[in-house]
PDB file of N, CA and C in Angstrom:
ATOM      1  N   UNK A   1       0.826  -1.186   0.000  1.00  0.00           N
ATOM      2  CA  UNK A   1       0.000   0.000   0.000  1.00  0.00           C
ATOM      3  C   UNK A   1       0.871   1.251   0.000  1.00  0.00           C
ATOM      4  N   UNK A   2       2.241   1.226   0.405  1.00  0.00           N
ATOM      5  CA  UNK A   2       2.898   2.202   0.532  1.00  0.00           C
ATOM      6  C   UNK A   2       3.845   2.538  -0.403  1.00  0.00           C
ATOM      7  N   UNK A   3       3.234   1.519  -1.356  1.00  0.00           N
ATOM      8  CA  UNK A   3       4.568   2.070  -2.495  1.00  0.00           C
ATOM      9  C   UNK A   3       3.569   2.187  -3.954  1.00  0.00           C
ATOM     10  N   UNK A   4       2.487   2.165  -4.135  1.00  0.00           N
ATOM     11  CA  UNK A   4       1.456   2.627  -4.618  1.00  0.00           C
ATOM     12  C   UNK A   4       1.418   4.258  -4.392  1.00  0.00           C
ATOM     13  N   UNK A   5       1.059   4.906  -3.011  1.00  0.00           N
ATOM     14  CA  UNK A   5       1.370   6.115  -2.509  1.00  0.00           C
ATOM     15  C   UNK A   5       2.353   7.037  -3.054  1.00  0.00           C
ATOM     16  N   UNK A   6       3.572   6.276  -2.938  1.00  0.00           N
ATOM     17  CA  UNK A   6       4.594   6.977  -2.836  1.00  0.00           C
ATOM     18  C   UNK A   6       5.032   7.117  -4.357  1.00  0.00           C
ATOM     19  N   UNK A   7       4.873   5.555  -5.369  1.00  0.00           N
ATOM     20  CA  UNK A   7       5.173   6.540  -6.719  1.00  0.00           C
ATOM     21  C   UNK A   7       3.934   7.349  -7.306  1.00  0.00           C
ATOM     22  N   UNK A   8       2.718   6.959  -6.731  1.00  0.00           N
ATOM     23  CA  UNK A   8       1.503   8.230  -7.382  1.00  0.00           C
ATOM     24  C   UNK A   8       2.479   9.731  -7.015  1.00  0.00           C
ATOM     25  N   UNK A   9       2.903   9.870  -5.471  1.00  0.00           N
ATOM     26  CA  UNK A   9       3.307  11.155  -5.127  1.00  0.00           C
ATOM     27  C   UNK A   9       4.161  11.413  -6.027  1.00  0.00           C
ATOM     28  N   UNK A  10       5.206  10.664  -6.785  1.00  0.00           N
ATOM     29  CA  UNK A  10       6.905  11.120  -7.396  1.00  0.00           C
ATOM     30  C   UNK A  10       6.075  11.230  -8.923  1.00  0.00           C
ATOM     31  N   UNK A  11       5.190  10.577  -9.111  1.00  0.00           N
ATOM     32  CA  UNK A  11       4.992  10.933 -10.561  1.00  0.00           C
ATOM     33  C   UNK A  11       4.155  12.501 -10.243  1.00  0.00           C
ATOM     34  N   UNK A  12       3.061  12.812  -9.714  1.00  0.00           N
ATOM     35  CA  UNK A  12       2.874  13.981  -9.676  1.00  0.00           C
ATOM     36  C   UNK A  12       3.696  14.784  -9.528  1.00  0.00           C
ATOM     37  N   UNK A  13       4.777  14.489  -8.776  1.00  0.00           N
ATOM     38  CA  UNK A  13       6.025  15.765  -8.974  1.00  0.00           C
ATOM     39  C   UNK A  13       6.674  15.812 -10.103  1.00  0.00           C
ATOM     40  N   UNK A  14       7.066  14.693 -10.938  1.00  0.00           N
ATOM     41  CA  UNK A  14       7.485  15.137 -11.520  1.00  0.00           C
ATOM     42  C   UNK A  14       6.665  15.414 -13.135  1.00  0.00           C
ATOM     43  N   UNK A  15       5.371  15.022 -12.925  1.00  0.00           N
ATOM     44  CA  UNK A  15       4.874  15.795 -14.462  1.00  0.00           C
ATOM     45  C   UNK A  15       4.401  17.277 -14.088  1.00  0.00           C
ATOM     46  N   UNK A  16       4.192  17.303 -12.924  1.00  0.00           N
ATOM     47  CA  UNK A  16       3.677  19.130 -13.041  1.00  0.00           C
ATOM     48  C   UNK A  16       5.136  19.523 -12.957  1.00  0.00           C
ATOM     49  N   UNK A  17       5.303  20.981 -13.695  1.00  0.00           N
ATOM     50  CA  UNK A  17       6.145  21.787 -13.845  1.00  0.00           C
ATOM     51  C   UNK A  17       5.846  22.820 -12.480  1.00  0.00           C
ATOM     52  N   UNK A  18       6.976  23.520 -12.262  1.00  0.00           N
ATOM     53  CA  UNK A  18       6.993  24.580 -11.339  1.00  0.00           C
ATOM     54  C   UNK A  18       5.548  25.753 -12.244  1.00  0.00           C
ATOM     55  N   UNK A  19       5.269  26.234 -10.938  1.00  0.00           N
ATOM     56  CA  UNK A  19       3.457  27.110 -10.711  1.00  0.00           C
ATOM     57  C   UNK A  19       3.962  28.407 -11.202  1.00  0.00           C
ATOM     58  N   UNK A  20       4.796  28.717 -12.700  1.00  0.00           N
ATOM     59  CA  UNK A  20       4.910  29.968 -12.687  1.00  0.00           C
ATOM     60  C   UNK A  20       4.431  31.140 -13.870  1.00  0.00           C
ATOM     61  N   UNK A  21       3.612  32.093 -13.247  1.00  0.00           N
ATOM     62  CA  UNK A  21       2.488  32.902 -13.865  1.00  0.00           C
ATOM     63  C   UNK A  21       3.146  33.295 -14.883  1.00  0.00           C
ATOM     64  N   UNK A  22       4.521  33.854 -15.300  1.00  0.00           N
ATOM     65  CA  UNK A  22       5.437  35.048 -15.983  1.00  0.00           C
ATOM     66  C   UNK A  22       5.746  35.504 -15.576  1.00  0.00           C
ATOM     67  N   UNK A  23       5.860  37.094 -16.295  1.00  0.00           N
ATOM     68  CA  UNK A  23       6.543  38.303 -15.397  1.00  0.00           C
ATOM     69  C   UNK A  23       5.215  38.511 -15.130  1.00  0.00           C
ATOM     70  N   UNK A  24       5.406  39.239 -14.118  1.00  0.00           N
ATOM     71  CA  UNK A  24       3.885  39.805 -13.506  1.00  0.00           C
ATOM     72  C   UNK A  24       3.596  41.293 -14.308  1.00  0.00           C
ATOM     73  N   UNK A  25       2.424  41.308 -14.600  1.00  0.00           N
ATOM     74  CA  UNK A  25       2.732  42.739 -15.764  1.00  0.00           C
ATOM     75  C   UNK A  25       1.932  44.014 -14.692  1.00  0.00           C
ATOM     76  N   UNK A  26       2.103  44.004 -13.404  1.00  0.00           N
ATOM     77  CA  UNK A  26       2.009  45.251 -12.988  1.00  0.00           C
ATOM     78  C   UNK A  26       1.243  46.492 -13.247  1.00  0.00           C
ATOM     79  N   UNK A  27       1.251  47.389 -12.931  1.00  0.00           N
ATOM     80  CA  UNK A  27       0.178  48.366 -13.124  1.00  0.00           C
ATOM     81  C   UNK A  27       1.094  49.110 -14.268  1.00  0.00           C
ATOM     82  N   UNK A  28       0.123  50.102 -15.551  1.00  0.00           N
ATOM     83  CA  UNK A  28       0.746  50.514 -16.200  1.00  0.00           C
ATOM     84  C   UNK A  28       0.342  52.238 -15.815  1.00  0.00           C
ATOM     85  N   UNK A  29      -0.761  52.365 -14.969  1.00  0.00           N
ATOM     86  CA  UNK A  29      -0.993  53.783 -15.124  1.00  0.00           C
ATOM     87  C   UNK A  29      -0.113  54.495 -14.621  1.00  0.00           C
ATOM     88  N   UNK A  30       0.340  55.676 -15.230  1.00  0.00           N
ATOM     89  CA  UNK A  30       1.441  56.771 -14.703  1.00  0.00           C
ATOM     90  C   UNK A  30       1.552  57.384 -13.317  1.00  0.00           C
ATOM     91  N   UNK A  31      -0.303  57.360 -12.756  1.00  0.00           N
ATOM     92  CA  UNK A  31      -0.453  58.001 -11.491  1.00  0.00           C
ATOM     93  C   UNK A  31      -0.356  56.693 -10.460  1.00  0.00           C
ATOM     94  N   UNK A  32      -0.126  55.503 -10.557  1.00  0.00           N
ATOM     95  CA  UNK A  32      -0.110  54.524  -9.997  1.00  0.00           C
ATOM     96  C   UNK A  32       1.203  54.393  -9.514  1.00  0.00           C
ATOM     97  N   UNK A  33       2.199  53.811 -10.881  1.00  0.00           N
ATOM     98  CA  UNK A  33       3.565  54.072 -10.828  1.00  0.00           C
ATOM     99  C   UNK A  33       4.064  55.180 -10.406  1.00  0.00           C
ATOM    100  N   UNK A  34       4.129  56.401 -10.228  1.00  0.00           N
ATOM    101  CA  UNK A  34       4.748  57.231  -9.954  1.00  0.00           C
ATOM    102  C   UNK A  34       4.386  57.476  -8.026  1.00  0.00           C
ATOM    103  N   UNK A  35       2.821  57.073  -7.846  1.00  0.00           N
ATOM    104  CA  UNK A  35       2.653  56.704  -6.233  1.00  0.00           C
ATOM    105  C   UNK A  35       3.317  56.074  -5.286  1.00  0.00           C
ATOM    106  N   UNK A  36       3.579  54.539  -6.217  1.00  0.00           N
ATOM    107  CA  UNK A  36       4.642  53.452  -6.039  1.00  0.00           C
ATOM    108  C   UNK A  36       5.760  53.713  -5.670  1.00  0.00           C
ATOM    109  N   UNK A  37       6.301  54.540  -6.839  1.00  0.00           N
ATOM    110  CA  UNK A  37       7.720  54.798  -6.647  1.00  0.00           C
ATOM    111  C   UNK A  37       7.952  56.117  -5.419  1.00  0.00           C
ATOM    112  N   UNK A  38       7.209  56.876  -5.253  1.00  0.00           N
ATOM    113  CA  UNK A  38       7.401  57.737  -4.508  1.00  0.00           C
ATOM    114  C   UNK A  38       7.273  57.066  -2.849  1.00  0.00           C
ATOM    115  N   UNK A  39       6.473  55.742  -2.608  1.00  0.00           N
ATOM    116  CA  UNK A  39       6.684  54.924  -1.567  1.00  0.00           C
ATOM    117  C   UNK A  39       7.377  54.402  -1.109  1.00  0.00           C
ATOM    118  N   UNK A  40       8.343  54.012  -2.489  1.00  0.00           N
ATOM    119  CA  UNK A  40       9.465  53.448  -2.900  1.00  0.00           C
ATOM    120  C   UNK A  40      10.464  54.109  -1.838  1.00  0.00           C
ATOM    121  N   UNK A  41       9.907  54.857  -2.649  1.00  0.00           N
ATOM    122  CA  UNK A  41      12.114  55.903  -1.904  1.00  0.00           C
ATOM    123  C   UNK A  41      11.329  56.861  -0.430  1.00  0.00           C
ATOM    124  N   UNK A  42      10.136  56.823  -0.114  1.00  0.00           N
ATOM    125  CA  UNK A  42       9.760  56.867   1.436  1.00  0.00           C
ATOM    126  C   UNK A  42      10.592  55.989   1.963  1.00  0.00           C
ATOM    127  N   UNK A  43       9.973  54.922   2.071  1.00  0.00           N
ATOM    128  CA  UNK A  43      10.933  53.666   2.679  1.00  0.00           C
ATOM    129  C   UNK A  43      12.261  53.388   2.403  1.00  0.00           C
ATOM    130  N   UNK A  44      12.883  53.426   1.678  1.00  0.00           N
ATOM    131  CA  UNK A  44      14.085  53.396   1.324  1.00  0.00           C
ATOM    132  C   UNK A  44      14.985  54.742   2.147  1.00  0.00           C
ATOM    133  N   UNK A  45      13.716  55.896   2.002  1.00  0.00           N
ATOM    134  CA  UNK A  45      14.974  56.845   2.925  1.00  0.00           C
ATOM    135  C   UNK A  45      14.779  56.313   4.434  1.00  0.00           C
ATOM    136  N   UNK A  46      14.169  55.920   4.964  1.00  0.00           N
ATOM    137  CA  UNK A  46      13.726  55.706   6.333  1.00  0.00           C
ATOM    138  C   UNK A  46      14.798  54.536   6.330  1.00  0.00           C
ATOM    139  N   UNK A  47      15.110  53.537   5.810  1.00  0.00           N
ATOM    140  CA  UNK A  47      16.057  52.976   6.931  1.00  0.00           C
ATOM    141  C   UNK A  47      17.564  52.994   5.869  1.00  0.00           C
ATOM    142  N   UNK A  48      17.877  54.348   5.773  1.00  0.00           N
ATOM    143  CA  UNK A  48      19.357  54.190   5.674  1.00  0.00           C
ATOM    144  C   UNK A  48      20.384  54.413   6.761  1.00  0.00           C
ATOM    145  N   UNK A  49      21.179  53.727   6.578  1.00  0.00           N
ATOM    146  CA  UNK A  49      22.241  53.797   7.615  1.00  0.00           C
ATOM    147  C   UNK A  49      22.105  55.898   8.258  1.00  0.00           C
ATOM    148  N   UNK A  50      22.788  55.978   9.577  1.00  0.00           N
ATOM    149  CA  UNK A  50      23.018  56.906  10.232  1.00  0.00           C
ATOM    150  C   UNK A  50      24.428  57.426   9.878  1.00  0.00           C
ATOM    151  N   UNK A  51      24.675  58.641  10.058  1.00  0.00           N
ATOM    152  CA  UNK A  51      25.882  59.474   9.709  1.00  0.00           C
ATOM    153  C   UNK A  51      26.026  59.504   8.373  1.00  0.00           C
ATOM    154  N   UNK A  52      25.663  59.288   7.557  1.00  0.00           N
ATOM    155  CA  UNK A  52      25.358  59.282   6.118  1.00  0.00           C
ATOM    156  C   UNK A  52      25.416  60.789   5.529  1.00  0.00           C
ATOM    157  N   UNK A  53      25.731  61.424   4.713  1.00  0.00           N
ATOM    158  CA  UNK A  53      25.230  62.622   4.103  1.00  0.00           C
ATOM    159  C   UNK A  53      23.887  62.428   3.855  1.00  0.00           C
ATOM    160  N   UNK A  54      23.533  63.629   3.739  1.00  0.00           N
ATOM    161  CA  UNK A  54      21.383  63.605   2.872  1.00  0.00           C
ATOM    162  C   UNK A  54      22.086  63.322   1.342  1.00  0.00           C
ATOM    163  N   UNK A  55      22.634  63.682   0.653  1.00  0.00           N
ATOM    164  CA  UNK A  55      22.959  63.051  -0.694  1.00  0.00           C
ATOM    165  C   UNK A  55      23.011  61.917  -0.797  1.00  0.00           C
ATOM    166  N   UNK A  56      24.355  61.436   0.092  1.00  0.00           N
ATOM    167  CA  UNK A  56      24.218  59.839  -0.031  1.00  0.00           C
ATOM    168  C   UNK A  56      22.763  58.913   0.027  1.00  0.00           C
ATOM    169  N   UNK A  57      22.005  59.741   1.926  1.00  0.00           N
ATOM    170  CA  UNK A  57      20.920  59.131   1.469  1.00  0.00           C
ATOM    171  C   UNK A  57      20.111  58.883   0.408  1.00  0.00           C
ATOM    172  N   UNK A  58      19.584  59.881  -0.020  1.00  0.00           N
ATOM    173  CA  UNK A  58      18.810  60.205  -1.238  1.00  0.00           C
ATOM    174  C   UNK A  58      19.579  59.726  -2.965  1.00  0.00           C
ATOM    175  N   UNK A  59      20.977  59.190  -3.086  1.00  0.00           N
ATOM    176  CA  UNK A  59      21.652  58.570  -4.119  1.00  0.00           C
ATOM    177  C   UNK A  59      21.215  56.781  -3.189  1.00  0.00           C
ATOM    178  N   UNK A  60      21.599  56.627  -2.025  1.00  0.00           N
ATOM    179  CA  UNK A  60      21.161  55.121  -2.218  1.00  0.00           C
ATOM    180  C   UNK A  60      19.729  55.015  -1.789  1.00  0.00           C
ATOM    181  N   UNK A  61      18.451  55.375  -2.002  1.00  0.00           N
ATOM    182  CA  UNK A  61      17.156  55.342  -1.991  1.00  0.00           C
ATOM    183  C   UNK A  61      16.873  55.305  -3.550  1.00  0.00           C
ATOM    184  N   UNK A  62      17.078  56.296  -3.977  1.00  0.00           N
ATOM    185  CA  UNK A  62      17.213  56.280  -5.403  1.00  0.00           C
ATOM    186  C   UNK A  62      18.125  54.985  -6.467  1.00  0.00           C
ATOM    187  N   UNK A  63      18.721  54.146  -5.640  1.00  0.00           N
ATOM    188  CA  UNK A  63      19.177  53.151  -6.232  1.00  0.00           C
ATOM    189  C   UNK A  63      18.556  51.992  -5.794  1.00  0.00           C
ATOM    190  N   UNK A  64      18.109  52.102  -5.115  1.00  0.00           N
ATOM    191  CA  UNK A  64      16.679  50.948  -4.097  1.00  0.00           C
ATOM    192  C   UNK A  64      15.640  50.758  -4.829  1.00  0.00           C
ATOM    193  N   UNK A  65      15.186  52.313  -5.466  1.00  0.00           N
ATOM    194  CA  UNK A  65      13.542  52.271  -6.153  1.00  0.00           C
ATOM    195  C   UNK A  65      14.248  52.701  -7.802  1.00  0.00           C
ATOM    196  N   UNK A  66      15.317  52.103  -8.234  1.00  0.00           N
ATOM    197  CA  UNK A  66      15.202  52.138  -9.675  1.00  0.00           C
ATOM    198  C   UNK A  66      14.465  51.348 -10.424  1.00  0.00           C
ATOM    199  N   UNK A  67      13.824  50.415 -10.412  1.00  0.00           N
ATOM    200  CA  UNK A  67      13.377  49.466 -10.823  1.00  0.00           C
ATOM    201  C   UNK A  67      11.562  50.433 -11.179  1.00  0.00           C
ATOM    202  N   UNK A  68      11.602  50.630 -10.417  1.00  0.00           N
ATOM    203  CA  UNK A  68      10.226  51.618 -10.075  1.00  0.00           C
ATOM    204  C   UNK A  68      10.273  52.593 -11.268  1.00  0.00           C
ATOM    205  N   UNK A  69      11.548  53.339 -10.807  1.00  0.00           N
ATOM    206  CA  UNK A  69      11.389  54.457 -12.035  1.00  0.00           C
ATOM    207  C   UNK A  69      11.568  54.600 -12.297  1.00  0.00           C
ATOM    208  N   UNK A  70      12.189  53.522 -13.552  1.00  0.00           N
ATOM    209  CA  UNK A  70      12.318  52.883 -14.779  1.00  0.00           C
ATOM    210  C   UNK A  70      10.359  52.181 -15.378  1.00  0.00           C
ATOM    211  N   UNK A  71      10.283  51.841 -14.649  1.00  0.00           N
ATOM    212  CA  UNK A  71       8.866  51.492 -15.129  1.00  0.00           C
ATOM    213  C   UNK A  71       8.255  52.481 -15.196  1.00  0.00           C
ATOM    214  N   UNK A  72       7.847  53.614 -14.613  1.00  0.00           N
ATOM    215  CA  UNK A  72       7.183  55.257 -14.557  1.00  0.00           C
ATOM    216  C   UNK A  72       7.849  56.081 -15.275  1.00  0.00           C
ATOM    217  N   UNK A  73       9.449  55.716 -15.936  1.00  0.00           N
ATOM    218  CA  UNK A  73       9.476  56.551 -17.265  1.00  0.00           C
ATOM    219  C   UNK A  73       9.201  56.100 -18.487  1.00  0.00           C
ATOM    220  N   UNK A  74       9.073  54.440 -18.471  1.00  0.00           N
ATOM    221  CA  UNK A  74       8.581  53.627 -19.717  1.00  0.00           C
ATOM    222  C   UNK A  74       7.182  53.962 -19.785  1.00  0.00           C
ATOM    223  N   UNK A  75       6.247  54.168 -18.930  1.00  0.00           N
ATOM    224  CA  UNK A  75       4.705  54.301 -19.119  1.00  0.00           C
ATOM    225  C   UNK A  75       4.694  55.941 -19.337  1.00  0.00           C
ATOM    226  N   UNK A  76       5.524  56.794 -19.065  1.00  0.00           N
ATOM    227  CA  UNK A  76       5.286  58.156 -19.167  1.00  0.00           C
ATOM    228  C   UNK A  76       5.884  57.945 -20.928  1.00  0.00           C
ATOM    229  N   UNK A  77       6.890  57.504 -20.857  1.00  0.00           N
ATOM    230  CA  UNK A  77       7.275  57.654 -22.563  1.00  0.00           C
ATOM    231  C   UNK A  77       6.375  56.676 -23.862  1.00  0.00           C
ATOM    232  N   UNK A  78       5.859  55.943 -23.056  1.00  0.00           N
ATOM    233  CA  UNK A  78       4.966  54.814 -24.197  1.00  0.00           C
ATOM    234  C   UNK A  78       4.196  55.702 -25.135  1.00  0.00           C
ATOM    235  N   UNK A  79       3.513  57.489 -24.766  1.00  0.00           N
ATOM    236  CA  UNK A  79       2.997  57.766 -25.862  1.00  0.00           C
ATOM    237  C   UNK A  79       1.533  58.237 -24.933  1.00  0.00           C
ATOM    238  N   UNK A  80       1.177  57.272 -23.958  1.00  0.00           N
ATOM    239  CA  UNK A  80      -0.507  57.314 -23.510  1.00  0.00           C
ATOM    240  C   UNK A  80      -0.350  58.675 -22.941  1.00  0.00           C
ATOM    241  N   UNK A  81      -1.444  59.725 -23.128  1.00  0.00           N
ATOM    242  CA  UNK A  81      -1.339  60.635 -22.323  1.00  0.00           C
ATOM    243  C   UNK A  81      -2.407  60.734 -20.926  1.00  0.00           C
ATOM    244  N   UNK A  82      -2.210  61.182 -20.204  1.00  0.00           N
ATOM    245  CA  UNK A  82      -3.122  60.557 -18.711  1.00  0.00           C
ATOM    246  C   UNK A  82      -4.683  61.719 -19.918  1.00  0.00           C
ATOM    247  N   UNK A  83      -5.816  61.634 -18.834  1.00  0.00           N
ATOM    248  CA  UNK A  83      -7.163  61.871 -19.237  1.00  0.00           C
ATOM    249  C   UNK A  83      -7.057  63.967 -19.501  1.00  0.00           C
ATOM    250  N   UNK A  84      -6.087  64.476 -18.077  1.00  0.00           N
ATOM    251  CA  UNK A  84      -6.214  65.485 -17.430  1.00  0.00           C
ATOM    252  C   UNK A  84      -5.168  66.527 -18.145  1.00  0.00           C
ATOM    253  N   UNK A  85      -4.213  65.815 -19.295  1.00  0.00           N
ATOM    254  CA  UNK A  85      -3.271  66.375 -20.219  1.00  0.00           C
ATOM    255  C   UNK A  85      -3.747  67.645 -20.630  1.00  0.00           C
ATOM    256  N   UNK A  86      -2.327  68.651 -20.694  1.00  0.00           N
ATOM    257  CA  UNK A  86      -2.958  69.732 -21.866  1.00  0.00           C
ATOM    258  C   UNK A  86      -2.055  69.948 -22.729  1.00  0.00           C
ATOM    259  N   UNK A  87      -2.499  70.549 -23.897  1.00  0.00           N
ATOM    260  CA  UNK A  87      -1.330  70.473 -25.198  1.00  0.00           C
ATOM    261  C   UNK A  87      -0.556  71.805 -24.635  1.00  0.00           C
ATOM    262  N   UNK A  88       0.448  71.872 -25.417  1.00  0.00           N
ATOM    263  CA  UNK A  88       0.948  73.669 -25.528  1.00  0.00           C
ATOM    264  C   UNK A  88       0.545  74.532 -25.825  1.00  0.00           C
ATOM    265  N   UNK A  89      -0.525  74.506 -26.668  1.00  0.00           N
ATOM    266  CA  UNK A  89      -1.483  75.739 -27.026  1.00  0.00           C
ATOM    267  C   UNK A  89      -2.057  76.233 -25.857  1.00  0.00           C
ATOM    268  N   UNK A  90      -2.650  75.199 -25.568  1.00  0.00           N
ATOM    269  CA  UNK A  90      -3.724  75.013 -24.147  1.00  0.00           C
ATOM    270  C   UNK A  90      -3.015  75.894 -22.651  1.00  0.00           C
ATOM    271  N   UNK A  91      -1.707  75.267 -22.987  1.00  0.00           N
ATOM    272  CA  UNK A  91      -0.820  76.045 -21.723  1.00  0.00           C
ATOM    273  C   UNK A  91      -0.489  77.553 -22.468  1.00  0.00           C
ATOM    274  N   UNK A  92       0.141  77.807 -23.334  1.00  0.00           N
ATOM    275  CA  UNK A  92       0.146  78.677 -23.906  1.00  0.00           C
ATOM    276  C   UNK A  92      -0.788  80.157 -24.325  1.00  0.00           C
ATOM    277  N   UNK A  93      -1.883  79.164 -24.382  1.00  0.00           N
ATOM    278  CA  UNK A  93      -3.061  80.293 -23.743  1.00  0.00           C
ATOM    279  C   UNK A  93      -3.353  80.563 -22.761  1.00  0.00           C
ATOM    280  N   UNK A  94      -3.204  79.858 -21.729  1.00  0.00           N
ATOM    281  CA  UNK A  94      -3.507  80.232 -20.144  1.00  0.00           C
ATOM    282  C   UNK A  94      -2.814  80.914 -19.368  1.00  0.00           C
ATOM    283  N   UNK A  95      -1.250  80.758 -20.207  1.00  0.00           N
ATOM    284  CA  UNK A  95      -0.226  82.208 -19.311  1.00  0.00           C
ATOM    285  C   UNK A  95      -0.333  83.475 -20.146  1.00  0.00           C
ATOM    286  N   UNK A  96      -0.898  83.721 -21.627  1.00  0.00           N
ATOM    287  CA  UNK A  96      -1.389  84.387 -22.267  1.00  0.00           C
ATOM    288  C   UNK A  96      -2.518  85.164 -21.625  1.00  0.00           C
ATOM    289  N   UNK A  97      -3.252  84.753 -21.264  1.00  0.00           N
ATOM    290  CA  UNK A  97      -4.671  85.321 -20.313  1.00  0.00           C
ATOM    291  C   UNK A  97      -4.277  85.981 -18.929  1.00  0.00           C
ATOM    292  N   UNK A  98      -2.939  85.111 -18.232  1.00  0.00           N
ATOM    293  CA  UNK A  98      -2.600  86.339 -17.478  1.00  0.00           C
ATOM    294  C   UNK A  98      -1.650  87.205 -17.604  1.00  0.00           C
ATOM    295  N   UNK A  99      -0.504  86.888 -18.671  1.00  0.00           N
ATOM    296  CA  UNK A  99       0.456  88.021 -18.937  1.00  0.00           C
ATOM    297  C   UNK A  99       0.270  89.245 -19.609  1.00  0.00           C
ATOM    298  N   UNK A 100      -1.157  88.819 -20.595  1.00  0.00           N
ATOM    299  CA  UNK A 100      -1.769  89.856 -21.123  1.00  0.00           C
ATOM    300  C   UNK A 100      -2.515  91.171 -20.227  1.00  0.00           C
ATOM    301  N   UNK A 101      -3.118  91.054 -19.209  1.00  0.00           N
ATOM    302  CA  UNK A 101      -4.135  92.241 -18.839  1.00  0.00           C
ATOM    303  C   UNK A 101      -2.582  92.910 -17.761  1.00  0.00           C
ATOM    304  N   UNK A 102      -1.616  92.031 -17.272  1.00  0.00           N
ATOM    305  CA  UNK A 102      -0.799  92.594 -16.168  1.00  0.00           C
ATOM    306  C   UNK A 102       0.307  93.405 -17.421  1.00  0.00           C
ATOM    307  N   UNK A 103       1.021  93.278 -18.566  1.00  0.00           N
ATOM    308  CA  UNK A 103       1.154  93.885 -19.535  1.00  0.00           C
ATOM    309  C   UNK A 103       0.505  95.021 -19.800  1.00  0.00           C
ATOM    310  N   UNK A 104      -0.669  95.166 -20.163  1.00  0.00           N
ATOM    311  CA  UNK A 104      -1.300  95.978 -20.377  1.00  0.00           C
ATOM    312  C   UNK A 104      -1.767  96.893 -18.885  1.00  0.00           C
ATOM    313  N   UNK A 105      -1.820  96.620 -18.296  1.00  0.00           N
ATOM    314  CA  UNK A 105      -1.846  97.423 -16.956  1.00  0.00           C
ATOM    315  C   UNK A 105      -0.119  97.742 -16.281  1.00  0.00           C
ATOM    316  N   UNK A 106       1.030  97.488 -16.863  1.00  0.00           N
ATOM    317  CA  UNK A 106       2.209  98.043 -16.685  1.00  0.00           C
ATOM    318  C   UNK A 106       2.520  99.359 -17.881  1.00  0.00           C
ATOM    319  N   UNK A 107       1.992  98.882 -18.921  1.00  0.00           N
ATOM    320  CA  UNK A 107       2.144  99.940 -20.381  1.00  0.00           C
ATOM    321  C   UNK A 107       1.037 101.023 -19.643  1.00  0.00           C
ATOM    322  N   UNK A 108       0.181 100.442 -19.154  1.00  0.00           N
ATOM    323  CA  UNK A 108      -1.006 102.057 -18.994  1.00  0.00           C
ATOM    324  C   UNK A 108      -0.111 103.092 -17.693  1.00  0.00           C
ATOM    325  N   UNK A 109       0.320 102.461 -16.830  1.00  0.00           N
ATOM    326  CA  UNK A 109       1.400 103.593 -15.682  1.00  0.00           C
ATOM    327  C   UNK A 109       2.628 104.204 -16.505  1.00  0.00           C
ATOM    328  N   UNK A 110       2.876 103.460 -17.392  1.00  0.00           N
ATOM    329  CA  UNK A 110       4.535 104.029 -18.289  1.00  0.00           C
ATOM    330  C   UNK A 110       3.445 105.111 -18.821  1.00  0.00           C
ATOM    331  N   UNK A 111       2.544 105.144 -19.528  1.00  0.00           N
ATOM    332  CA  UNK A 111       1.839 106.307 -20.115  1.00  0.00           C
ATOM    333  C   UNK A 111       1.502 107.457 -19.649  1.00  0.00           C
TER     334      UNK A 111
END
């Protein structure tokens, strides 16, 4: 009875293969990733060594969460623009609307 058991068990090990999904494909949104990564290097500054410079800290935090943001400049560069985007015109007109009336109200005192 016990050796019935025992090769059912060795053959199930060895026809299943190891349980593995892929790469895990992660979140792609920009405001996600960039949350992430900014958690990232929270934690990463919190336990660096003591007597450290703040540079150093902040160069090895930043080498902790590269992985991070490397993925948040691949989703910022893929092309998608988030919902809340504005073109250059768009910006371009909106500092237009206020450089214009404060312009024109500096030219009216020179007068």
């Amino acid at each position: 009875m016990r050796m019935p058991v025992l090769s059912l068990s060795a053959m199930l090990l060895l026809t299943t293969g190891p349980a593995v999904a892929g790469p895990a494909a992660g979140p792609t949104d920009p405001a996600e990733l960039e949350r992430a990564w900014h958690r990232c290097l929270r934690d990463a500054t919190g336990h660096q060594p003591t007597g450290q410079s703040r540079a150093g800290d902040e160069r090895n935090a930043l080498d902790e969460c590269k992985a991070r943001e490397d993925a948040l400049v691949a989703a910022l560069m893929s092309g998608a623009r988030p919902a809340d985007a504005r073109t250059g015109t768009v910006w371009s007109r909106t500092w237009a609307a206020f450089v214009e009336p404060l312009t024109a109200w500096l030219g009216a005192l020179r007068r």
